[in-house]
Protein backbone atom coordinates (compact mmCIF):
# COMPACT_ATOMS: atom_id res chain seq x y z
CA UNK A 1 90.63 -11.34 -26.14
CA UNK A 2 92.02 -11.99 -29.44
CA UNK A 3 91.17 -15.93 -30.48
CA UNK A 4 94.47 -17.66 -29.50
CA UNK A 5 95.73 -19.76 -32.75
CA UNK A 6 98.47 -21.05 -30.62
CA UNK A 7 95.74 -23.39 -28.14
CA UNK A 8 93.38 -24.08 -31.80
CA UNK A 9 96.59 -25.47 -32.88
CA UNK A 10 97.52 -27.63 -30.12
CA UNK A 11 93.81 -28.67 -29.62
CA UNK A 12 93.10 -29.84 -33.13
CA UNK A 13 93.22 -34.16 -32.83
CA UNK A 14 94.32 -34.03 -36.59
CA UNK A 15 95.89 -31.26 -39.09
CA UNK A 16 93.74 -30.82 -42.09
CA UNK A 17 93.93 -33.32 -45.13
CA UNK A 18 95.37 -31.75 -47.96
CA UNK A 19 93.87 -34.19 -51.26
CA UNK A 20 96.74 -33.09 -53.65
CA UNK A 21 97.75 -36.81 -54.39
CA UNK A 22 99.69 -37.87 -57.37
CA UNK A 23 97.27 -39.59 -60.22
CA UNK A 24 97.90 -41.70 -63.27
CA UNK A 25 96.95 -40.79 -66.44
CA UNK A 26 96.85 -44.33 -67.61
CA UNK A 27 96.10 -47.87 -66.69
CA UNK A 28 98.24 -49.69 -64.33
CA UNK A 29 99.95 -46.04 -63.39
CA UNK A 30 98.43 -46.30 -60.32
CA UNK A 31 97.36 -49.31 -58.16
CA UNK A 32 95.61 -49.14 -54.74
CA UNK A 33 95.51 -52.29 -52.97
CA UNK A 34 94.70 -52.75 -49.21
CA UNK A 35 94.22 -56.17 -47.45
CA UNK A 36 90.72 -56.68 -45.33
CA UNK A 37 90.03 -59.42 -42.29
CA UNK A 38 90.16 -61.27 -40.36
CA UNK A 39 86.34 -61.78 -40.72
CA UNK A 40 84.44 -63.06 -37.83
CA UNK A 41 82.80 -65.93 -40.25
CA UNK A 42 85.42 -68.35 -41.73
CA UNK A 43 84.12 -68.57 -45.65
CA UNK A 44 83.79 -71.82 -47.24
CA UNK A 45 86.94 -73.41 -48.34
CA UNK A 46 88.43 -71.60 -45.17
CA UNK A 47 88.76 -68.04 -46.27
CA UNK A 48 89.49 -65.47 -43.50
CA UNK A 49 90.98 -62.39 -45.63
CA UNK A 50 90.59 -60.84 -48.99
CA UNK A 51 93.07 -58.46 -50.93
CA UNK A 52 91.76 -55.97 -53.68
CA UNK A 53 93.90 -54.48 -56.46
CA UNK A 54 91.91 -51.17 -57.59
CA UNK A 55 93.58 -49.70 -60.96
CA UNK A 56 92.99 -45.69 -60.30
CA UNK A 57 92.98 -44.52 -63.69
CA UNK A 58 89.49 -46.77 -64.46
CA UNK A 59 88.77 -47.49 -61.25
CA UNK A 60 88.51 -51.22 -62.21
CA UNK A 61 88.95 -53.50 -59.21
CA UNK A 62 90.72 -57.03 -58.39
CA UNK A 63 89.63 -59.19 -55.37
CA UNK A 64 91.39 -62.28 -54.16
CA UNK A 65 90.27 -64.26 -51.22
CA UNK A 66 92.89 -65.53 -48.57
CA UNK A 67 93.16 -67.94 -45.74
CA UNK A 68 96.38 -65.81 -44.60
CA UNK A 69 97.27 -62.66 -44.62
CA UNK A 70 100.67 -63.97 -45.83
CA UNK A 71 99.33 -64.92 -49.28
CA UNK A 72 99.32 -61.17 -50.39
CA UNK A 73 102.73 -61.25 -52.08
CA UNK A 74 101.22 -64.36 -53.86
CA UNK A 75 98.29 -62.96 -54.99
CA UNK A 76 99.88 -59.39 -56.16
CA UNK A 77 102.46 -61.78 -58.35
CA UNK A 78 98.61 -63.31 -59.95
CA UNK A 79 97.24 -60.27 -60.55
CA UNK A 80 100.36 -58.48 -62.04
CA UNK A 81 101.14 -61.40 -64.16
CA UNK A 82 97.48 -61.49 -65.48
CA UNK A 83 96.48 -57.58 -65.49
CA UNK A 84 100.46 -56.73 -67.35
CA UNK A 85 100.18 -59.77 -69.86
CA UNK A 86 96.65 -58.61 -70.87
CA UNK A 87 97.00 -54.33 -71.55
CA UNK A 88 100.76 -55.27 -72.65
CA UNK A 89 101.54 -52.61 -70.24
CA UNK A 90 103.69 -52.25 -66.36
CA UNK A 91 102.54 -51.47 -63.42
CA UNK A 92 104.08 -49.00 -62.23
CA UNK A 93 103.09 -47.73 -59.05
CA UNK A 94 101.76 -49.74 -56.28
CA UNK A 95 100.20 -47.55 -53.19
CA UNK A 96 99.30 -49.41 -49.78
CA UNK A 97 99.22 -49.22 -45.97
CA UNK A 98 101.75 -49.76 -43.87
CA UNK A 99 100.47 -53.34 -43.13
CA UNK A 100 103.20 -56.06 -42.73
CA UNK A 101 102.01 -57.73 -45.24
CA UNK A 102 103.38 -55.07 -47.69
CA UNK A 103 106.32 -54.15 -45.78
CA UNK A 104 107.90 -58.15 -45.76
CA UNK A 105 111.54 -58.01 -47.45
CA UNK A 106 110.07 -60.48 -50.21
CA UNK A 107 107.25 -58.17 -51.36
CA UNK A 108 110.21 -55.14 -51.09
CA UNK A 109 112.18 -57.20 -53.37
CA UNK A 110 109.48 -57.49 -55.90
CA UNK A 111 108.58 -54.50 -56.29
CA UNK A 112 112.54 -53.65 -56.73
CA UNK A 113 113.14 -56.55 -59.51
CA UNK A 114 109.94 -55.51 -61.69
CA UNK A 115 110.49 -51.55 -61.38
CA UNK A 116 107.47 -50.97 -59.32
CA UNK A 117 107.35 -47.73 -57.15
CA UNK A 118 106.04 -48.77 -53.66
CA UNK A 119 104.08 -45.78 -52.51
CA UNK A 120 103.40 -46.26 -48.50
CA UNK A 121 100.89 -44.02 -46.88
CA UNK A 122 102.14 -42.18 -43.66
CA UNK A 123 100.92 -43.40 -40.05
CA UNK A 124 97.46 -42.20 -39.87
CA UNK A 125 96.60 -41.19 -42.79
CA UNK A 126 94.71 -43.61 -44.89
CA UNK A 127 93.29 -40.84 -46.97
CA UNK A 128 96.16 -41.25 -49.11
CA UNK A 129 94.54 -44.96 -49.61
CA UNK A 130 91.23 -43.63 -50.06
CA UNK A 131 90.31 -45.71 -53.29
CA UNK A 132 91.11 -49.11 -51.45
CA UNK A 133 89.23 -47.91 -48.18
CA UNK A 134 85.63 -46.65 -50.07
CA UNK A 135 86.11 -49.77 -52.04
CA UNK A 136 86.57 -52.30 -49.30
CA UNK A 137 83.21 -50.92 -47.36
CA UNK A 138 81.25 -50.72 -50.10
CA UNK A 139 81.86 -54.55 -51.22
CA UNK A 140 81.23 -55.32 -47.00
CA UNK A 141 78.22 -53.56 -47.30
CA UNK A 142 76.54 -55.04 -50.08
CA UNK A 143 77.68 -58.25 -48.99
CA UNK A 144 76.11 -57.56 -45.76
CA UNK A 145 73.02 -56.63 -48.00
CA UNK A 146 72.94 -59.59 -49.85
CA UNK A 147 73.37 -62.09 -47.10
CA UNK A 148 70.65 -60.37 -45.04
CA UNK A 149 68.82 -60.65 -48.28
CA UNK A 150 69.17 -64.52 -48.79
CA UNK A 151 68.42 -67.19 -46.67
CA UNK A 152 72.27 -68.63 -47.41
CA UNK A 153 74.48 -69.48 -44.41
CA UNK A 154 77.29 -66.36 -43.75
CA UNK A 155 79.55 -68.52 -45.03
CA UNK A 156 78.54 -68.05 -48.14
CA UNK A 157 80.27 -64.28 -47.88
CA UNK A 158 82.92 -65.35 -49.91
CA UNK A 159 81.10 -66.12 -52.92
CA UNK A 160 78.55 -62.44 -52.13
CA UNK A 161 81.89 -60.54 -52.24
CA UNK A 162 82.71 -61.71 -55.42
CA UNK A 163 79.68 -60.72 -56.87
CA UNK A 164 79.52 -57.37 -55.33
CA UNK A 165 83.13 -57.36 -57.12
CA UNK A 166 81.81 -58.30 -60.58
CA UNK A 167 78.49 -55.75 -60.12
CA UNK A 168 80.79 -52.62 -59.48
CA UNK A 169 83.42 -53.40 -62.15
CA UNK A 170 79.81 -52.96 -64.48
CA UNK A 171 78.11 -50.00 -63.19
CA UNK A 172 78.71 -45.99 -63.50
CA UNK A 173 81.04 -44.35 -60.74
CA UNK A 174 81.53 -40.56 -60.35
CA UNK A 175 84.84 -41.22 -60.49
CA UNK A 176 85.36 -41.94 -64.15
CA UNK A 177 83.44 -40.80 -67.12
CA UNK A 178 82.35 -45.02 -68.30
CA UNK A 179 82.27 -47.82 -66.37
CA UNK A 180 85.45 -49.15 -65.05
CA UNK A 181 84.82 -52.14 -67.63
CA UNK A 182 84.47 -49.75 -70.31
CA UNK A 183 87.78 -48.24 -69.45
CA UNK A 184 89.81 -51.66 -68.33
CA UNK A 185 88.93 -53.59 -71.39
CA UNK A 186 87.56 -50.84 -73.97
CA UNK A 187 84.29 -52.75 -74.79
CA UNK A 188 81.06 -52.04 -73.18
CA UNK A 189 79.77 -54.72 -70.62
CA UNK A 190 77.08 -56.94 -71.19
CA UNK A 191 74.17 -55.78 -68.63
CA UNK A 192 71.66 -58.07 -70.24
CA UNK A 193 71.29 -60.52 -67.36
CA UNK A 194 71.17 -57.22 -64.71
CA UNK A 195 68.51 -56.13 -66.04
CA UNK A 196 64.50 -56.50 -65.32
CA UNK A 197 61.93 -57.33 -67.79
CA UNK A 198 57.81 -57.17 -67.26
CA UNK A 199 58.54 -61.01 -67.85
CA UNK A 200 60.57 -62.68 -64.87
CA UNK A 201 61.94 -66.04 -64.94
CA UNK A 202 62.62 -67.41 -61.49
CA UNK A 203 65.02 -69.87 -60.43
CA UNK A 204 63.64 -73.26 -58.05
CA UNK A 205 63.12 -71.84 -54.40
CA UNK A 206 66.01 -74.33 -53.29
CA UNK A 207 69.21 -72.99 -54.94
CA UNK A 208 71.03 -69.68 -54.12
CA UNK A 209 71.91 -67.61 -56.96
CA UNK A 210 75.33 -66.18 -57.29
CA UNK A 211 77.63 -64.67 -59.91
CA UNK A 212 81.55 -65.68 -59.46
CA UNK A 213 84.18 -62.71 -60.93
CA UNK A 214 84.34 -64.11 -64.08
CA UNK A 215 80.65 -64.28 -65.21
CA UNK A 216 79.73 -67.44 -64.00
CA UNK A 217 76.45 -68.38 -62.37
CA UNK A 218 76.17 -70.50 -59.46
CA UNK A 219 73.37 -72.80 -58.42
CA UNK A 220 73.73 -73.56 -54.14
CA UNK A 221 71.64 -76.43 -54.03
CA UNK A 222 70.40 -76.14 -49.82
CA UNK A 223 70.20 -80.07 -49.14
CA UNK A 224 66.56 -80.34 -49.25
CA UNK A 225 64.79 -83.52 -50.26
CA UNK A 226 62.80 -83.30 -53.56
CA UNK A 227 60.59 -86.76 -52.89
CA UNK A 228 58.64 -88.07 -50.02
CA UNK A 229 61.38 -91.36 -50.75
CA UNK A 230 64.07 -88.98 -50.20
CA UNK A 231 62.63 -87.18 -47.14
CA UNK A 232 61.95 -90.76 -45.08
CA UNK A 233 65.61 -91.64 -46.05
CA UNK A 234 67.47 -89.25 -45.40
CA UNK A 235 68.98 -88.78 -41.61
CA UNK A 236 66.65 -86.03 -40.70
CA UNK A 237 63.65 -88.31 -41.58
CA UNK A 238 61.91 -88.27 -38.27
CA UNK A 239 61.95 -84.02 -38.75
CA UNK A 240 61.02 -84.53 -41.92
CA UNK A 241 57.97 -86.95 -41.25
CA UNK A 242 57.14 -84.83 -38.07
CA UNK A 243 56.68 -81.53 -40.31
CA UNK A 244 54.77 -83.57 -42.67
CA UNK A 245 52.04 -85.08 -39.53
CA UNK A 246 51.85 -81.30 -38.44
CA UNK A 247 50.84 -79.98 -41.72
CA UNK A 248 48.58 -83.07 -42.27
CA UNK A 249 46.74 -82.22 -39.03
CA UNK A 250 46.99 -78.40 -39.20
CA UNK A 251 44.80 -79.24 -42.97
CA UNK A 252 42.41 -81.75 -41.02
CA UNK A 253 41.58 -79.36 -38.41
CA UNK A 254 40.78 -76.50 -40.67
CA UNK A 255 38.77 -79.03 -42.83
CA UNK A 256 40.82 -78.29 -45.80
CA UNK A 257 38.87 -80.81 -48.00
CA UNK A 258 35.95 -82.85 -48.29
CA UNK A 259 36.83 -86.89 -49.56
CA UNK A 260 34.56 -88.18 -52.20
CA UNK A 261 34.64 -90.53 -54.25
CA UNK A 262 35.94 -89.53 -57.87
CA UNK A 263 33.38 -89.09 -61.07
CA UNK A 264 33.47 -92.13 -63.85
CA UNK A 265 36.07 -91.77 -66.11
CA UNK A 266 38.13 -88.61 -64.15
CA UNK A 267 41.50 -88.69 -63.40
CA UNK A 268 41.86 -86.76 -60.72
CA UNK A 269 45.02 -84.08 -60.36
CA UNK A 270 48.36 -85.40 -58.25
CA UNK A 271 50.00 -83.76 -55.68
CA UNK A 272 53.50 -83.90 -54.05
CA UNK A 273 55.52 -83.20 -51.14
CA UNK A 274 57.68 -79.90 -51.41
CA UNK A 275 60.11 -79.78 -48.37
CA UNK A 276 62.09 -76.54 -46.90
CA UNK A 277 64.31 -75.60 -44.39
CA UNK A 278 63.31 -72.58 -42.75
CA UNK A 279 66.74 -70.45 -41.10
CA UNK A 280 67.91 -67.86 -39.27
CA UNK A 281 70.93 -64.86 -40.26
CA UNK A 282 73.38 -67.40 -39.05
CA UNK A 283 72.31 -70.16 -41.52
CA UNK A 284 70.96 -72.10 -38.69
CA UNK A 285 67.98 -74.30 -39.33
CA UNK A 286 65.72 -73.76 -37.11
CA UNK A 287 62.19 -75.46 -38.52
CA UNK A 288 61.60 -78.21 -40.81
CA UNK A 289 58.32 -77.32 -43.23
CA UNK A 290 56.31 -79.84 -45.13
């Protein structure tokens, strides 16, 4: 028998996608915006959500963090205000899910006032939103890199997805011929503190190093003591002393040195405590080192 088109048909879970989507030709023709959370790990300063703003033309991306998903409309009057008052230039397409955050009779009314066409994808197909959805997992996925990479507690993800926001605004895509930064602000962007010399300069073992969206570096201090005065005061000193006894005796035991008395006219070297907090994925501590 003849293959039956008729039961293919009525089989198929989903018609083909047909990518013939309407592109800009310039910035702010075209902005993709889609609204990820809630995230399992509040971030710090209570964060639950973040909303992107992706301009198609040079791919260059927005990200806000939210404690609500109602805060879109507020952050979508921020970026427009900022991104129209920079290029001198309207938006003048917005294209989104069907989320109710988009579809509230405030954001409709916007988008009315200012000329801006709302472009809503149909049910099931967020294809149509496909700049939005490759950007939102790749920031989750570096961010899920970097935190598995530090020793920072997850609720540090807010200020990781801000970086991952800055590194891709400043690195090659496929989809444009520069880098989005290139093509958003016409001026190449400064990759000097990306790169890696033969000559490395580290920062101190206690702080977590982080780059905010607009450049700026970050130094997460991780509430260790620097002094023995500071460990015995503080309120984890009995920890604190009890990490310092182990490592005393773990040395003693393994006859880590010999005592003798000093040569004539030798100062002999100092030493110092250095304390750490050893932790798990979560950020938990779970051993006190001396």
């Amino acid at each position: 028998m003849d293959v039956c088109e008729s039961c293919l048909l009525g089989k198929m879970t989903k018609a083909p996608f047909n990518d013939k989507v309407e592109r800009a030709s310039d910035l702010l023709g075209l902005i993709h915006s889609d609204v990820c959370g809630p995230m399992n790990t509040q971030a710090r300063d209570g964060f639950h959500y973040f909303i992107t703003f992706t301009d198609y033309f040079s791919r260059y991306g927005y990200i806000y963090l939210m404690r609500h998903k109602s805060e879109a409309l507020e952050k979508f009057k921020e970026f427009r205000n900022e991104v129209q008052n920079q290029h001198r230039k309207s938006i003048k397409a917005l294209r989104s899910d069907r989320g109710g955050e988009y579809l509230s009779h405030e954001f409709d009314e916007l988008l009315k006032e200012c000329g801006i066409v709302s472009q809503l994808t149909p049910p099931g197909t967020p294809q149509w939103n496909g700049v939005s959805e490759r950007r939102n997992r790749t920031l989750l996925d570096m961010v899920r890199s970097m935190m598995c990479h530090s020793d920072l507690p997850i609720s540090f993800w807010g200020h990781a997805l801000e970086t991952a926001a800055f590194t891709l605004n400043r690195v090659p895509s496929k989809s444009v011929q520069r880098t989005p930064h290139e093509m958003w602000t016409g001026k190449r962007p400064k990759t000097r503190p990306l790169r890696r010399s033969t000559r490395e300069r580290h920062e101190p073992e206690r702080y977590g190093f982080l780059i905010t969206t607009h450049g700026d570096v970050i130094l997460v201090d991780h509430d260790e003591p620097k002094t023995y005065q500071e460990a015995v005061s503080s309120p984890d000193s009995e920890k604190w002393l009890e990490a310092m006894r182990s490592e005393m005796d773990s040395m003693s035991d393994n006859q880590v040195w010999t005592l003798v008395e000093p040569p004539e006219e030798i100062k002999p070297i100092g030493c110092k405590w250095v304390f750490k907090k050893k932790t798990d994925m979560d950020g938990n501590v779970q051993t006190y080192k001396g």
